[in-house]
N, C-alpha and C. Protein backbone atom coordinates (compact mmCIF):
# COMPACT_ATOMS: atom_id res chain seq x y z
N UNK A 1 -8.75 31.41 -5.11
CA UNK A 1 -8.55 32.59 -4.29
C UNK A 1 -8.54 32.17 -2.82
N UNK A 2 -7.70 32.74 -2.23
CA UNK A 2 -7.93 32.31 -0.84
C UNK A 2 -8.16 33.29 -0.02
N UNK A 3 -9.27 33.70 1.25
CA UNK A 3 -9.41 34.46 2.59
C UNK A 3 -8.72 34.19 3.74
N UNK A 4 -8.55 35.58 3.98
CA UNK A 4 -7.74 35.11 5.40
C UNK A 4 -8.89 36.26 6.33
N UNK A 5 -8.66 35.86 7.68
CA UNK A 5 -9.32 37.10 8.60
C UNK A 5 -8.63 37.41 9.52
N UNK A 6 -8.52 38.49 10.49
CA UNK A 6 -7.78 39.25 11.46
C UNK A 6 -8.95 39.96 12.16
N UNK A 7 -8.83 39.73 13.78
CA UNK A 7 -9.31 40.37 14.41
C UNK A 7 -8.44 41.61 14.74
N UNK A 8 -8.87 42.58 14.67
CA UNK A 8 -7.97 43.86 14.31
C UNK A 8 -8.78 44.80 15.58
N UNK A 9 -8.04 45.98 15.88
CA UNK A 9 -7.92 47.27 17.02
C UNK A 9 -8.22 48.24 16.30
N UNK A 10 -8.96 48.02 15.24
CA UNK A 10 -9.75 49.30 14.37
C UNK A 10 -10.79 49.55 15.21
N UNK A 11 -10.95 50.87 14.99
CA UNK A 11 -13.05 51.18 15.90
C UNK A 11 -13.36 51.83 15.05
N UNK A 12 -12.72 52.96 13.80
CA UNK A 12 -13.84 53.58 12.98
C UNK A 12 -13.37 53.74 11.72
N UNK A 13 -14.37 54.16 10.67
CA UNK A 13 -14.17 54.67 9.26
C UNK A 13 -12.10 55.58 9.34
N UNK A 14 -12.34 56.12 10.46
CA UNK A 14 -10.98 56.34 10.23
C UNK A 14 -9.72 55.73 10.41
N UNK A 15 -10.08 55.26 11.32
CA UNK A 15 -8.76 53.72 11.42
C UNK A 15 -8.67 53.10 10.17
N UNK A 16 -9.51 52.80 9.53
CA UNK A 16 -9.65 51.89 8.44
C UNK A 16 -8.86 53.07 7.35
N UNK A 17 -8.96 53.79 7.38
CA UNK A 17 -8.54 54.97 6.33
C UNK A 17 -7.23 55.37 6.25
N UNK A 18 -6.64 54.77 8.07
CA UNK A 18 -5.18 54.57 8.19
C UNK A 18 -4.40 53.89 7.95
N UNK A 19 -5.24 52.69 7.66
CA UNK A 19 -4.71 51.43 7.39
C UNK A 19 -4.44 51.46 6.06
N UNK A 20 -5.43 52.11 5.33
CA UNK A 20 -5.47 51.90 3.83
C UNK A 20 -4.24 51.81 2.84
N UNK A 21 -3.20 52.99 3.10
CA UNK A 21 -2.43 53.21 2.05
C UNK A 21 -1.17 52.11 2.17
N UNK A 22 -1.22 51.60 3.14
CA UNK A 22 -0.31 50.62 3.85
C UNK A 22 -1.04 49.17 2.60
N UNK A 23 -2.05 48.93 2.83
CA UNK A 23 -2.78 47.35 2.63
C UNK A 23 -3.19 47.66 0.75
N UNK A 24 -3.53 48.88 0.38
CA UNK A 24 -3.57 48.85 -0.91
C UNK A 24 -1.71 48.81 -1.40
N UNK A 25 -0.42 48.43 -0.81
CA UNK A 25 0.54 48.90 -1.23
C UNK A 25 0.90 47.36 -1.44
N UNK A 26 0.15 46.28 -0.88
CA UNK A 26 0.49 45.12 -0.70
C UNK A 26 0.08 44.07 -1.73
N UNK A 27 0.75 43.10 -2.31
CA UNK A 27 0.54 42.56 -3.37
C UNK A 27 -0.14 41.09 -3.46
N UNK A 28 -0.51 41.10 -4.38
CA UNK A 28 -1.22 39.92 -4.61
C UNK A 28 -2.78 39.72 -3.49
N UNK A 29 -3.31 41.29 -3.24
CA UNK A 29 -4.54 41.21 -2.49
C UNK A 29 -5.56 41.71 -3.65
N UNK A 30 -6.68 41.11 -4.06
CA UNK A 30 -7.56 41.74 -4.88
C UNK A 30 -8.67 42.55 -4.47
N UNK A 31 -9.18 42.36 -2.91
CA UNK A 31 -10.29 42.86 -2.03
C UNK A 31 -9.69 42.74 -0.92
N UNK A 32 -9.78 43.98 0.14
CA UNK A 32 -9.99 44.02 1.57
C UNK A 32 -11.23 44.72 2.08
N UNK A 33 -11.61 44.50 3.43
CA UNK A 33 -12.67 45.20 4.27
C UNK A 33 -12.59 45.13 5.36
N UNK A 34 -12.87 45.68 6.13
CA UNK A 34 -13.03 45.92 7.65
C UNK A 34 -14.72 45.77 8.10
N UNK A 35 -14.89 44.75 8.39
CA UNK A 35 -16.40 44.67 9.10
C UNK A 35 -16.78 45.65 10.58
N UNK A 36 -17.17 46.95 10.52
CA UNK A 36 -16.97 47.70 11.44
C UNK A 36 -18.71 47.86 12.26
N UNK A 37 -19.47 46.75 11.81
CA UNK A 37 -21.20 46.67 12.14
C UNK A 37 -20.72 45.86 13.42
N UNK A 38 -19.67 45.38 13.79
CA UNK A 38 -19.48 44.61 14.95
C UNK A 38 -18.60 45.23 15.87
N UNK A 39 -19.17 44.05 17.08
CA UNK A 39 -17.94 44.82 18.20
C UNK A 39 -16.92 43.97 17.91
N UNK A 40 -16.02 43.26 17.13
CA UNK A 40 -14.83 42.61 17.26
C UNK A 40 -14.94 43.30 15.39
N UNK A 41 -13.61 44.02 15.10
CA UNK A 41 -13.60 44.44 13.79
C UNK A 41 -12.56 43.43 12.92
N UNK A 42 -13.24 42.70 12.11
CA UNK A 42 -12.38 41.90 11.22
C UNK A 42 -11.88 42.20 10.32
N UNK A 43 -11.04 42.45 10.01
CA UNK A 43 -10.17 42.40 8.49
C UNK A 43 -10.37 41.00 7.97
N UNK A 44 -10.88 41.38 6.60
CA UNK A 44 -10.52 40.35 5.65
C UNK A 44 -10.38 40.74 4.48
N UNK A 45 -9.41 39.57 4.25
CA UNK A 45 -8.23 39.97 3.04
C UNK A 45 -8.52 38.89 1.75
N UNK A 46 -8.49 39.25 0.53
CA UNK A 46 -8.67 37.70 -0.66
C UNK A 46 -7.65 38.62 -1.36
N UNK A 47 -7.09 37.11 -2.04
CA UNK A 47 -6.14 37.24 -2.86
C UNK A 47 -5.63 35.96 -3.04
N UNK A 48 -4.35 35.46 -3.65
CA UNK A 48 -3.78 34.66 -4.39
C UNK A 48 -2.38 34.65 -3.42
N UNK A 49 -1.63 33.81 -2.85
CA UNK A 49 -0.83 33.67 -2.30
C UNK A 49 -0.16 34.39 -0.87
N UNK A 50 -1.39 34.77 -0.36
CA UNK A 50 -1.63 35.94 0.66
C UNK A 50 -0.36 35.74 2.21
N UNK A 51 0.26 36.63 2.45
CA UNK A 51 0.92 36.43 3.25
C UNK A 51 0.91 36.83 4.82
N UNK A 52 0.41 36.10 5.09
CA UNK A 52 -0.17 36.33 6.62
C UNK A 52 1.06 37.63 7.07
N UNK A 53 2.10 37.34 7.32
CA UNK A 53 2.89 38.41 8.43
C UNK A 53 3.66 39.87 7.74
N UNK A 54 2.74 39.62 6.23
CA UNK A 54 3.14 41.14 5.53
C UNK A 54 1.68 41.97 5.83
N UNK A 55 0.28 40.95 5.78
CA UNK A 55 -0.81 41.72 6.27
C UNK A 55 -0.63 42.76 7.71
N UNK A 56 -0.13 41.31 8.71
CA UNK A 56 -0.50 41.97 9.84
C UNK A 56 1.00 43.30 10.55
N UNK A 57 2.17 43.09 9.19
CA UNK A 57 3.14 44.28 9.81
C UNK A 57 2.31 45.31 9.13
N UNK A 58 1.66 45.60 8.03
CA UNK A 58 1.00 46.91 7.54
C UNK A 58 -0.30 47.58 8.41
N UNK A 59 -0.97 46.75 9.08
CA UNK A 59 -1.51 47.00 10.31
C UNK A 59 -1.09 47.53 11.60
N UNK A 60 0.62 46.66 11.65
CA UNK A 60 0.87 47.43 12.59
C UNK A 60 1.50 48.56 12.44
N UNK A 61 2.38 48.35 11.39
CA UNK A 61 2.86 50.02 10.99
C UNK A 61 1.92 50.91 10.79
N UNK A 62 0.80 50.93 10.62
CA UNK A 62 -0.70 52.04 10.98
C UNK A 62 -0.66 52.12 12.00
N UNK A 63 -0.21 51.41 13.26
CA UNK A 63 -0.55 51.84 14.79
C UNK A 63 -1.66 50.88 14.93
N UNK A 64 -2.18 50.05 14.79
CA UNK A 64 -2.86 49.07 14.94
C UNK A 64 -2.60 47.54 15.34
N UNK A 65 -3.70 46.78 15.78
CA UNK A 65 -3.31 45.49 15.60
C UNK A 65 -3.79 44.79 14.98
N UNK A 66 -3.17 43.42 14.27
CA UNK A 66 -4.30 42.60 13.57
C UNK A 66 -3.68 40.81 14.11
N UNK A 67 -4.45 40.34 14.72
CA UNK A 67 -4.69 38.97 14.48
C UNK A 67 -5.25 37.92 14.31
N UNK A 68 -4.51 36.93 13.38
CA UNK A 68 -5.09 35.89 12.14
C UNK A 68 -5.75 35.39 12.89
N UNK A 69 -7.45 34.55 12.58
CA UNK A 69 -8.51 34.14 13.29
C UNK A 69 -8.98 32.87 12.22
């Protein structure tokens, strides 16, 4: 399995909620999360052949940003 992380322009439970239907639509991810206990909010992503620049366009098509760290 491999992780990837993104420092991402999320700040709350609801950003993350925007993001969602976008990142559950995406394949070959088995777990995501948003670490939101911090001031820099990470996305991280596991899965099996994970594609960095399909993560971070579904981020941005939420109106967000995400970058790989």
């Amino acid at each position: 399995m491999e992780t990837l992380k993104f420092k991402t322009s999320l700040k709350c439970g609801g950003c993350v909620a925007a993001i969602q239907p976008k990142m559950d639509a995406l394949q070959n991810i088995e777990k995501w999360e948003v670490d939101l206990s911090q001031p820099v909010k990470i996305l991280t992503v596991e899965g099996h052949q994970l594609n960095e620049h399909e993560i971070v366009a579904a981020v941005k098509d939420s109106g967000y940003t995400a970058d790989k760290i």
